[in-house]
Each structure stands twice: as structure tokens, then as C-alpha cells.
C-alpha atoms as a PDB file:
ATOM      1  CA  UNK A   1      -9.815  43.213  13.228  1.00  0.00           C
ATOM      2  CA  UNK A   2      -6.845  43.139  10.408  1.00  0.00           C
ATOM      3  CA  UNK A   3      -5.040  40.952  12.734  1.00  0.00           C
ATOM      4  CA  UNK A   4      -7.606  38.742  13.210  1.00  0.00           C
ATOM      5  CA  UNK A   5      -8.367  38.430   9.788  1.00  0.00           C
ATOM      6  CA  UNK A   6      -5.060  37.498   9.025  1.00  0.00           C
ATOM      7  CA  UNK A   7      -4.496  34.542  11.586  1.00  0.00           C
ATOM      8  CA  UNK A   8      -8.121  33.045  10.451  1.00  0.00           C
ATOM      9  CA  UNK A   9      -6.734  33.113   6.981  1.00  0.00           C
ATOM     10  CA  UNK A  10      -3.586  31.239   8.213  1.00  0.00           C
ATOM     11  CA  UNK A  11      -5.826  28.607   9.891  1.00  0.00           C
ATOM     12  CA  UNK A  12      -8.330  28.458   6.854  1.00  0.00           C
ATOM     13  CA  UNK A  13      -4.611  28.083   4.348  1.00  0.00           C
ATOM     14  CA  UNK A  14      -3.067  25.400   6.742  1.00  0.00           C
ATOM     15  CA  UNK A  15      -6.073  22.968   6.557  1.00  0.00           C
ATOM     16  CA  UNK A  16      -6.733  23.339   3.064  1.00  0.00           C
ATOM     17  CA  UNK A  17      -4.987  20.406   1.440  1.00  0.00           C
ATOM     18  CA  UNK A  18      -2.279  21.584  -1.465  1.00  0.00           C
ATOM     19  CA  UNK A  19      -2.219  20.566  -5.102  1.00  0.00           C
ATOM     20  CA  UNK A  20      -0.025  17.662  -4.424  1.00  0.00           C
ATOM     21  CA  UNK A  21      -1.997  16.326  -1.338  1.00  0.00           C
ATOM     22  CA  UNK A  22      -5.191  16.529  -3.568  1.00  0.00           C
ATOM     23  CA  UNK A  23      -3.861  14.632  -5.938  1.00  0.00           C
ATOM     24  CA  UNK A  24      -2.255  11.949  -3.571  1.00  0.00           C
ATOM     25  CA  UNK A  25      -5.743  11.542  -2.246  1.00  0.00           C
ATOM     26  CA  UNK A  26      -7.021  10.610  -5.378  1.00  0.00           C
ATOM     27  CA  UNK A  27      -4.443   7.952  -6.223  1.00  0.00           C
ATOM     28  CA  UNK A  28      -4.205   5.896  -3.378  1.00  0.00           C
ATOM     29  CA  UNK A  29      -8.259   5.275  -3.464  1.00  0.00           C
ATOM     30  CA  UNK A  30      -7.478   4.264  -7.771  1.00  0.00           C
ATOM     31  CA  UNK A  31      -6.897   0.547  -7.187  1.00  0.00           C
ATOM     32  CA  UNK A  32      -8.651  -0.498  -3.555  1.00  0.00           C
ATOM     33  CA  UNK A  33     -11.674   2.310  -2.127  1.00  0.00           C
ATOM     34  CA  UNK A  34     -13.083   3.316   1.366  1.00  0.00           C
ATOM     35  CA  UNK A  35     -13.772  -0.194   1.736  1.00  0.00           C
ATOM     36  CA  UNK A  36     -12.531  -3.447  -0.550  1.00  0.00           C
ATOM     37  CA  UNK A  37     -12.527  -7.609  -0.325  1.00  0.00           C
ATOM     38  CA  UNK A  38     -10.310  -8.552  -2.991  1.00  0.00           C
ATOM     39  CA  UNK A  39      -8.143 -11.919  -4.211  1.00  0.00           C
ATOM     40  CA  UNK A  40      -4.943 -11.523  -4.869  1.00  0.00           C
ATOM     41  CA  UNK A  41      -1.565 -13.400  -5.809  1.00  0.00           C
ATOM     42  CA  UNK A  42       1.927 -12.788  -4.977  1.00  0.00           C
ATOM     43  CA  UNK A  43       4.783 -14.412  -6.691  1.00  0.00           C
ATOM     44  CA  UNK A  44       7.944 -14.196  -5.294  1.00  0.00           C
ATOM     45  CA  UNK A  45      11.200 -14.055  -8.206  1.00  0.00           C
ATOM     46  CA  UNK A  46      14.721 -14.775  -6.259  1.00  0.00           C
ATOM     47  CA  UNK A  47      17.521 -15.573  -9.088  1.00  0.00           C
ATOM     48  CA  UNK A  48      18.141 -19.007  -9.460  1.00  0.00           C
ATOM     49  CA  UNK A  49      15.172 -20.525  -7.419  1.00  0.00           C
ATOM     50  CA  UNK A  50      11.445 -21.118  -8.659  1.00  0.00           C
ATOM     51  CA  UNK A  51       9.078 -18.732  -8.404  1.00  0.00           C
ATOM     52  CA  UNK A  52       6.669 -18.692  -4.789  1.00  0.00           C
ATOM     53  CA  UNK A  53       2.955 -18.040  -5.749  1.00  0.00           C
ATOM     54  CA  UNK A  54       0.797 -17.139  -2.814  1.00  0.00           C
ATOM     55  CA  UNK A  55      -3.177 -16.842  -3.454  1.00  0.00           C
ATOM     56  CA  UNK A  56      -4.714 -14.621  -0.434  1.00  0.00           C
ATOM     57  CA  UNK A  57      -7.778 -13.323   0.045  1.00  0.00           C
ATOM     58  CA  UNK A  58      -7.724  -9.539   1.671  1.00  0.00           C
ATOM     59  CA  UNK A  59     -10.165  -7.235   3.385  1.00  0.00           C
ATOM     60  CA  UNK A  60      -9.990  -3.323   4.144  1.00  0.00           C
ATOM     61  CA  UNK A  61     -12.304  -1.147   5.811  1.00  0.00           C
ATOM     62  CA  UNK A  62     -11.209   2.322   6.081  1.00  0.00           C
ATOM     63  CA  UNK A  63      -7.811   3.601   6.773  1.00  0.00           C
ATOM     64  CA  UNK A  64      -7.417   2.074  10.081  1.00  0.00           C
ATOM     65  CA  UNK A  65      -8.261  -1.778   9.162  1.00  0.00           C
ATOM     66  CA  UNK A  66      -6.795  -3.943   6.819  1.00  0.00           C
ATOM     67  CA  UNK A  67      -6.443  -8.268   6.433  1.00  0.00           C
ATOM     68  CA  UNK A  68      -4.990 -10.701   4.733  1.00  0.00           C
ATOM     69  CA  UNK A  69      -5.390 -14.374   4.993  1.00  0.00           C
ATOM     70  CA  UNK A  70      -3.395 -16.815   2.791  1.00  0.00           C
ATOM     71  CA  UNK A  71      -5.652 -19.786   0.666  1.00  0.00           C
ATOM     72  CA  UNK A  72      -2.625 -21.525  -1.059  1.00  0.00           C
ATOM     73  CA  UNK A  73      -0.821 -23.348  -0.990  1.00  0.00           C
ATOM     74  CA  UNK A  74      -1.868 -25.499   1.039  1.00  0.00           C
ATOM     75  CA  UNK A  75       1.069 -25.442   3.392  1.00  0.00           C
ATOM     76  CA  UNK A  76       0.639 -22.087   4.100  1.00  0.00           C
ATOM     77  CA  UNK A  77      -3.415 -21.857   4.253  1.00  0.00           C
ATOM     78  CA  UNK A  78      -5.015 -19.908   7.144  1.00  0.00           C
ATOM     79  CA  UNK A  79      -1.763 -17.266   7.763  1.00  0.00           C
ATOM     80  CA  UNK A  80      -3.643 -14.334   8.633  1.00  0.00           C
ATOM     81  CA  UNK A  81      -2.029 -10.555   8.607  1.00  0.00           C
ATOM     82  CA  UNK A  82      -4.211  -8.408  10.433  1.00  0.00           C
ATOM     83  CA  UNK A  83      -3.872  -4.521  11.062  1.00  0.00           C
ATOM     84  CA  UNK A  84      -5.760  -2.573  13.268  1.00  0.00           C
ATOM     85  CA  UNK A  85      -4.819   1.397  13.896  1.00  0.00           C
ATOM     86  CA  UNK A  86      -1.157   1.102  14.342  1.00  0.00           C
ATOM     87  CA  UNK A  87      -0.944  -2.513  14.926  1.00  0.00           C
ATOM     88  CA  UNK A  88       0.566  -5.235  12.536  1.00  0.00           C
ATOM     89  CA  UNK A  89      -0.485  -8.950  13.951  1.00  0.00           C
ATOM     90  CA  UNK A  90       0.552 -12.174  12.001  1.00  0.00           C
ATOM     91  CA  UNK A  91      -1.253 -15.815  13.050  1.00  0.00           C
ATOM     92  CA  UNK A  92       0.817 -18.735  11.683  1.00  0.00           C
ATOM     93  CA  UNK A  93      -1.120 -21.890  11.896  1.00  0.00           C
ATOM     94  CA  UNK A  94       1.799 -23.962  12.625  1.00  0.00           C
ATOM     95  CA  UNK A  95       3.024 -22.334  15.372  1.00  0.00           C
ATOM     96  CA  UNK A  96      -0.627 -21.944  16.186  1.00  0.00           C
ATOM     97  CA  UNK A  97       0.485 -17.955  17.702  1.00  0.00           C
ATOM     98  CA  UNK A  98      -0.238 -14.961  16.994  1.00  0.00           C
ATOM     99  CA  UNK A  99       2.796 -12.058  17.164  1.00  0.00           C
ATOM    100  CA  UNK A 100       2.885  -8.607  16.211  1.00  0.00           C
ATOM    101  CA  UNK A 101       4.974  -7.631  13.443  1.00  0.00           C
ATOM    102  CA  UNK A 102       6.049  -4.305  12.646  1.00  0.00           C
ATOM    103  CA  UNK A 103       5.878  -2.476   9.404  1.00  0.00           C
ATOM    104  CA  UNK A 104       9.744  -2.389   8.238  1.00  0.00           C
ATOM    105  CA  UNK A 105       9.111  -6.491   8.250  1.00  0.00           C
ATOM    106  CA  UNK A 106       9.255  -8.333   5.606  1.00  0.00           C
ATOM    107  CA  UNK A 107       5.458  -9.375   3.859  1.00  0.00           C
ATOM    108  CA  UNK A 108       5.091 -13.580   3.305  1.00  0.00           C
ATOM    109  CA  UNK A 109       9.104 -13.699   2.188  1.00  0.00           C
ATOM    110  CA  UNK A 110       8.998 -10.851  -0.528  1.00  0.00           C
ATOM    111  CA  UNK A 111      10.239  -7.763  -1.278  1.00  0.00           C
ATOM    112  CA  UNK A 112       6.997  -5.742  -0.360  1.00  0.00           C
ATOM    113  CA  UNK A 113       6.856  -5.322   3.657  1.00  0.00           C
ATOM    114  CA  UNK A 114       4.535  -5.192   5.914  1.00  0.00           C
ATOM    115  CA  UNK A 115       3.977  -1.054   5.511  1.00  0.00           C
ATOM    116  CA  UNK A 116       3.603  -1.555   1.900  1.00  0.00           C
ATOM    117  CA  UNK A 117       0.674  -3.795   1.840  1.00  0.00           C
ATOM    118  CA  UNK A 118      -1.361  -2.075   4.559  1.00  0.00           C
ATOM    119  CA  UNK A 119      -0.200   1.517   4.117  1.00  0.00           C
ATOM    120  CA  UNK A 120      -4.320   2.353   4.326  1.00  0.00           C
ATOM    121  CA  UNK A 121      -3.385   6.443   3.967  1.00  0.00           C
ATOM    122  CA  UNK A 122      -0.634   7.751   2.260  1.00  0.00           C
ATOM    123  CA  UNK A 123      -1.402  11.138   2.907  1.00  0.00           C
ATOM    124  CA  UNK A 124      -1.897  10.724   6.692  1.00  0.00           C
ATOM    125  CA  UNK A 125       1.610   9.027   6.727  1.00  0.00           C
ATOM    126  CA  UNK A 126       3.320  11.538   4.352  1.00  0.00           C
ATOM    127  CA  UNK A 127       3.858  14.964   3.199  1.00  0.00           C
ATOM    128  CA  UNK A 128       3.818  15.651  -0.416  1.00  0.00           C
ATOM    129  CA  UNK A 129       4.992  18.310  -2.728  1.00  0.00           C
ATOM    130  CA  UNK A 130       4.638  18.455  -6.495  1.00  0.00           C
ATOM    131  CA  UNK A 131       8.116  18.207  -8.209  1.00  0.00           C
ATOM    132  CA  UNK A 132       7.433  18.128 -11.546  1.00  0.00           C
ATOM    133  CA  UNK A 133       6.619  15.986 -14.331  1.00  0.00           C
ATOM    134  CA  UNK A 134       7.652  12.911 -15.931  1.00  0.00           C
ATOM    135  CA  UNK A 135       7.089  10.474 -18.990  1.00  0.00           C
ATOM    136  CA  UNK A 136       6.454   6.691 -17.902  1.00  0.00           C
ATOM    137  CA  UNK A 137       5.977   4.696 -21.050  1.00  0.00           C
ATOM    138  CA  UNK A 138       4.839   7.429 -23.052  1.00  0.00           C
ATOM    139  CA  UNK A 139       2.489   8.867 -20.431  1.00  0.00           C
ATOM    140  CA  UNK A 140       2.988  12.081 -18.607  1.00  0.00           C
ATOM    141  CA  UNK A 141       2.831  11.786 -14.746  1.00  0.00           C
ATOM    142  CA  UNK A 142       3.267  14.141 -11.916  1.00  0.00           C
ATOM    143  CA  UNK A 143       6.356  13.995  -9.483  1.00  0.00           C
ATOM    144  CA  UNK A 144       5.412  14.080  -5.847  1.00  0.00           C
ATOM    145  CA  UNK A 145       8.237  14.063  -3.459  1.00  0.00           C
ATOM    146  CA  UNK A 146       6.486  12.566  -0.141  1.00  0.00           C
ATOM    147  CA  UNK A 147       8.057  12.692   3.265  1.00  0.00           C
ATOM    148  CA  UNK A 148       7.290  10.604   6.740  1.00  0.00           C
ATOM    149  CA  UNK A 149       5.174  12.732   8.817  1.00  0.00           C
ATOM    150  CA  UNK A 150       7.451  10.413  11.865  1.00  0.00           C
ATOM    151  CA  UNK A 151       9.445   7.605  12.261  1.00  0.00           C
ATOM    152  CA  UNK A 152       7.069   5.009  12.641  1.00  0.00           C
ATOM    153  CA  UNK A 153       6.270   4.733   8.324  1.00  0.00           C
ATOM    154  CA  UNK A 154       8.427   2.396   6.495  1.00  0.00           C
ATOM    155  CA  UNK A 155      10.168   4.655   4.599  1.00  0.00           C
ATOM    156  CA  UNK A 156      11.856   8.169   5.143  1.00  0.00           C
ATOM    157  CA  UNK A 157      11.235   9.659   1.616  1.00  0.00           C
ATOM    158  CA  UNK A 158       9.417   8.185  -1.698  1.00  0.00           C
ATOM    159  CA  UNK A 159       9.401   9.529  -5.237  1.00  0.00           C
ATOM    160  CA  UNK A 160       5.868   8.684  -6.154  1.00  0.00           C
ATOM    161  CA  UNK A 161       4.955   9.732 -10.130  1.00  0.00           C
ATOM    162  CA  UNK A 162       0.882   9.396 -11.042  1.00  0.00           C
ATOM    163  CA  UNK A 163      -0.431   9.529 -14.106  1.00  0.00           C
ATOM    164  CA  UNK A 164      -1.887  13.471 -15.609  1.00  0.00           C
ATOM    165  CA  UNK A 165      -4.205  12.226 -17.725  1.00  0.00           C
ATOM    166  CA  UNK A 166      -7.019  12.312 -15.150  1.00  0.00           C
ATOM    167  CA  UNK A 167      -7.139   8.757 -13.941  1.00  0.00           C
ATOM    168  CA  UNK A 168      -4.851   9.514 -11.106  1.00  0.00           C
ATOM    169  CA  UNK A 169      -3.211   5.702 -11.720  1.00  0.00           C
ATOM    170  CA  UNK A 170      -0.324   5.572  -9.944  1.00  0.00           C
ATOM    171  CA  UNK A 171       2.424   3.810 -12.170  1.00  0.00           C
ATOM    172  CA  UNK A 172       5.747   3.973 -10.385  1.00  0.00           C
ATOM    173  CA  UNK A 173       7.508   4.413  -7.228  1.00  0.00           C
ATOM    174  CA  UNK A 174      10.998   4.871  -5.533  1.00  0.00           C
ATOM    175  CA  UNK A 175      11.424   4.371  -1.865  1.00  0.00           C
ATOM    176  CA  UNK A 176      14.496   5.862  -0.055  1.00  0.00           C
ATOM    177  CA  UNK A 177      16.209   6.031   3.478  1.00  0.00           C
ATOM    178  CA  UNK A 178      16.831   8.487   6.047  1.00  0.00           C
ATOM    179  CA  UNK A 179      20.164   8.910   4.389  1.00  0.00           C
ATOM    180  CA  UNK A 180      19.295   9.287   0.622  1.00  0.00           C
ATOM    181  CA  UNK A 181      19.904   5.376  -0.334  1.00  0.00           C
ATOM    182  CA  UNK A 182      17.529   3.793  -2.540  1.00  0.00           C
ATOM    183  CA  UNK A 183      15.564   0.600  -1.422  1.00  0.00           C
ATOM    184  CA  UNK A 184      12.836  -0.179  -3.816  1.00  0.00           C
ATOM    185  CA  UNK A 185      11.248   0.453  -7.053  1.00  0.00           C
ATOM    186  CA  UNK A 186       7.499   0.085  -7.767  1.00  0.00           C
ATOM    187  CA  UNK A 187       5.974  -0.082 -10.859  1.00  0.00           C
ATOM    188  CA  UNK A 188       2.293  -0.049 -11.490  1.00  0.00           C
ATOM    189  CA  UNK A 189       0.630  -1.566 -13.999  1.00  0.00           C
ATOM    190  CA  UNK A 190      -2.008  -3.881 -16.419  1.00  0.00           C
ATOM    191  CA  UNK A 191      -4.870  -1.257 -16.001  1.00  0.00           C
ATOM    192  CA  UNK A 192      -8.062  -3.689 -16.777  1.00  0.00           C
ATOM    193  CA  UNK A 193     -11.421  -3.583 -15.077  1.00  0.00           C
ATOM    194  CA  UNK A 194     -12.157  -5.071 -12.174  1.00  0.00           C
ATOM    195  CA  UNK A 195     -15.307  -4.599  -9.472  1.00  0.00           C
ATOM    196  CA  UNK A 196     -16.903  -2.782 -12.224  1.00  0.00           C
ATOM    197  CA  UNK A 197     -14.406   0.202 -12.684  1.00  0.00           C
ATOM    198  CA  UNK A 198     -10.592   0.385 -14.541  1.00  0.00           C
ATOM    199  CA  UNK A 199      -7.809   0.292 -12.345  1.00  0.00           C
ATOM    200  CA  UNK A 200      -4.337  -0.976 -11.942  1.00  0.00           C
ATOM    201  CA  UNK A 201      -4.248  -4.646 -11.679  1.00  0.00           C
ATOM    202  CA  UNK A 202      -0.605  -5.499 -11.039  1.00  0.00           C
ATOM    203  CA  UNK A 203       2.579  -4.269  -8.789  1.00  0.00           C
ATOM    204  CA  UNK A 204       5.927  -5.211  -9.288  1.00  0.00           C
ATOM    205  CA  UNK A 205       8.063  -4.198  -6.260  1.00  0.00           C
ATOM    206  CA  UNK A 206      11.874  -4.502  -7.312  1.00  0.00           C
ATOM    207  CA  UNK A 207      14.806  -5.000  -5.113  1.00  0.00           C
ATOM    208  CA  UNK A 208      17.300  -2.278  -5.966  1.00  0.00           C
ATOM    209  CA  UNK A 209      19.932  -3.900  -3.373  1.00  0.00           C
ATOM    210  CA  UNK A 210      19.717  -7.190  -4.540  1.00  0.00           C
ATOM    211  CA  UNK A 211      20.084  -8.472  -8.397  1.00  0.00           C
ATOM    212  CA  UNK A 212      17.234 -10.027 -10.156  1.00  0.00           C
ATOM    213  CA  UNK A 213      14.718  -9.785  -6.660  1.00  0.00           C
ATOM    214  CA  UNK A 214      11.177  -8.939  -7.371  1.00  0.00           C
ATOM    215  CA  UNK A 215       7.745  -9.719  -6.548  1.00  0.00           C
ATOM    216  CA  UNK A 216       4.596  -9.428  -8.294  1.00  0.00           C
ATOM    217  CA  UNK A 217       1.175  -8.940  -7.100  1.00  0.00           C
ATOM    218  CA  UNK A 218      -1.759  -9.121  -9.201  1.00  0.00           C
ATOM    219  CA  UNK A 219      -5.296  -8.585  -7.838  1.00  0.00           C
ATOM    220  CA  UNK A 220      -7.579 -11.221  -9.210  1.00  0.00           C
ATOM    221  CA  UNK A 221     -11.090 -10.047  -8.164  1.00  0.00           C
ATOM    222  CA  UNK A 222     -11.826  -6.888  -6.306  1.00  0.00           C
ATOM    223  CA  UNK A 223     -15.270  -5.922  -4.627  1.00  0.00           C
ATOM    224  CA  UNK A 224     -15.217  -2.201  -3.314  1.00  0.00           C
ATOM    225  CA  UNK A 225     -18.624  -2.562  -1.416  1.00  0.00           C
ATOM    226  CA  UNK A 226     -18.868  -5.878   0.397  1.00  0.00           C
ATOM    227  CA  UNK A 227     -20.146  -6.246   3.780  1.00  0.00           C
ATOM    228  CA  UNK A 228     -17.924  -6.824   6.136  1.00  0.00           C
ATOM    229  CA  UNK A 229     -18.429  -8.169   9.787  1.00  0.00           C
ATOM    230  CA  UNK A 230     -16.151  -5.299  11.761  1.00  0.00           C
ATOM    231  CA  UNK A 231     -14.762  -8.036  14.678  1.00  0.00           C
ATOM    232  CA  UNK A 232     -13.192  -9.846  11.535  1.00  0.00           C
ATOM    233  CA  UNK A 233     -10.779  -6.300  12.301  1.00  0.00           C
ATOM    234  CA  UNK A 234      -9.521  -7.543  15.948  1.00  0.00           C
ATOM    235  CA  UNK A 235      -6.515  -9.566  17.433  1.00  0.00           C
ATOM    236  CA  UNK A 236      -9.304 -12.250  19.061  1.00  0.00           C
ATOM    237  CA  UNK A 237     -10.359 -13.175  15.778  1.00  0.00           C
ATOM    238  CA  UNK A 238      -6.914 -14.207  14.801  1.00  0.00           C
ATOM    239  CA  UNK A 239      -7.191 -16.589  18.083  1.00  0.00           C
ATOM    240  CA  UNK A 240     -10.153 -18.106  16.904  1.00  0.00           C
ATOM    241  CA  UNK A 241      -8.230 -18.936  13.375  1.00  0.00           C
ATOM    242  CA  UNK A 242      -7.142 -21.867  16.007  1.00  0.00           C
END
């Protein structure tokens, strides 16, 4: 009986979620929910050459479904990003085709990729440990050190810091190779309320390979409970963008 006591406590310890995974959970729902339909802009900073504003419009249900369809300019109106499960598809009107695209690819020509703006579940993708602590602007935050569950994520390692003051805001962000060298650097920002609740409004994802290369995305309007028609989710209804 001991020994079976002691392997059902193993089992009960190993799917209990740690300190850090609790508190992962509760960032990565701060600034988009279960289920969001937001509008959002991306401007694209290169040194030396004007600023590229995109206005999308973007729609998530659940941790599995995520899209993204540019409105301006006019150019590039009707791209669509679309991910489904483990799938990344892209539908460029001018080419009138739709390819998939893997995560590691660059998002709409800036420095966030295609993992970065549908990573629907950070803690599904990654393991986290606490690390510590650390002041961002004056505000404590916790250190979690998060590591890819497999190859597949965009990133090997990330230092991910969120605020201790209860809001769970996530405010900044270094992402890292297999070999230690650092990629990125987000910071998270302009807390204002939007969809009826405060959250983080803006993310600046900085270049640390290349001088002066950063883009911005600000969310515009958010909506965490629209209604959403679920075949919006597929590959077919990129085809009948056409």
C-alpha cells in the first residue's frame, strides 16, 4: 500500500502545474483571452527607410486557431495568415495562392515571425521555471526561464519577466538560440483599456542582430467574446478569399 501511495503521489505532483507554469498561464491570456477579434497595426522601423504601417484585422479561437487578414494599405488588402493546429497558411491576393509557411518565417516583412504572432499557448510550447526577480521601469517582475518542449517552436530558450504586482502583464522578453545567441527583445507596453478590461496595448519586438530594426504593434480595438463562424479557421476559406 506504501508503494502505491507513493507512485499516486508522483502522478498527482507531475500534473500539478508549478509556480512558474501558473503564472505563465495567467500572462499569456492578459492581452488576447480564450477567444478574441481584435484590430491591430504593425509598423515596420528599418534605418534609413520610412516606416511600413500595416492595419489587420485578427481572429483567435482557442489555442489551436488563430487569423489575420491585412485591410491596408490598399496594396496589400485581403493577405490572410491563417493557423490551424500546427499549420501556418498565407493567401497573397496577387499571386492569388495559398502556401504554408512555417513558424521561424518572417511575419508581413518585420521582425516578429510567424511563431510570435500565433504562439496561441506558451505553456503547451514551453517549460518554465521561476528564476528570480527583476525591476522593469520601476516595477518588480518575475524571471521565468522557458524552454521548447521540441524543435518545432520558434525559439530554443526565452527569458520572459511578468509583472508581481498581480496583473500578470507581461512587459519584456528575450528570445535565444539553441546555442545561447540572442535574437530578439520584446518589450511590452501602454497598458490602457480596451474590450472593457486593462491590458497591454503595444509590443515592440527589437532586432538585436541588426542596428536600429524594430517593429511595433499596437492593438487598436479588442473584443474577447465575439462570435465567430469556426470554418473562417480552415485552409478552404483562404481559397474562397479568391
Amino acid at each position: 500500500m506504501a508503494i502505491g501511495a507513493a507512485a499516486i503521489a508522483r502522478d498527482v505532483d507531475a500534473q500539478t502545474p508549478n509556480e512558474a507554469t501558473r503564472i505563465l498561464e495567467k500572462a499569456q491570456v492578459t492581452i488576447l483571452g480564450e477567444t478574441a477579434s481584435y484590430t491591430l497595426r504593425m509598423t515596420v522601423n528599418r534605418t534609413g527607410k520610412s516606416p511600413r504601417v500595416v492595419t489587420m484585422d485578427g481572429f483567435k479561437s482557442g489555442d489551436d486557431r488563430g487569423l489575420v487578414r491585412y485591410t491596408d494599405p490598399p496594396k496589400e488588402k485581403g493577405t490572410v495568415y491563417l493557423r490551424r493546429d500546427d499549420n501556418t497558411y498565407i493567401y497573397l491576393p496577387a499571386a492569388e495562392k495559398v502556401a504554408r509557411v512555417g513558424p521561424k518565417q518572417t511575419f508581413g516583412g518585420g521582425d516578429f515571425n510567424n511563431g510570435d504572432i500565433f504562439r496561441l499557448s506558451l505553456t503547451r510550447d514551453y517549460e518554465a521555471t521561476l528564476a528570480g526577480e527583476e525591476t522593469v521601469n520601476g516595477v518588480p517582475c518575475h524571471v521565468l526561464e522557458l524552454k521548447a518542449r521540441n524543435r518545432g517552436v520558434a525559439y530554443d530558450r526565452v527569458r520572459y519577466l511578468v509583472r508581481k504586482d498581480g496583473t500578470h502583464f507581461p512587459c519584456l522578453a528575450e528570445y535565444f538560440t539553441i546555442s545561447g545567441k540572442k535574437l530578439k527583445i520584446l518589450r511590452t507596453d501602454e497598458v490602457e483599456t480596451l474590450g472593457g478590461r486593462k491590458r497591454p496595448t503595444r509590443m515592440i519586438m527589437e532586432s538585436a542582430l541588426e542596428t536600429g530594426a524594430f517593429t511595433e504593434l499596437k492593438f487598436l480595438k479588442i473584443d474577447d467574446r465575439p462570435k465567430l463562424d469556426e470554418r473562417m479557421f480552415s485552409p478552404a476559406s483562404l481559397e474562397r478569399e479568391r
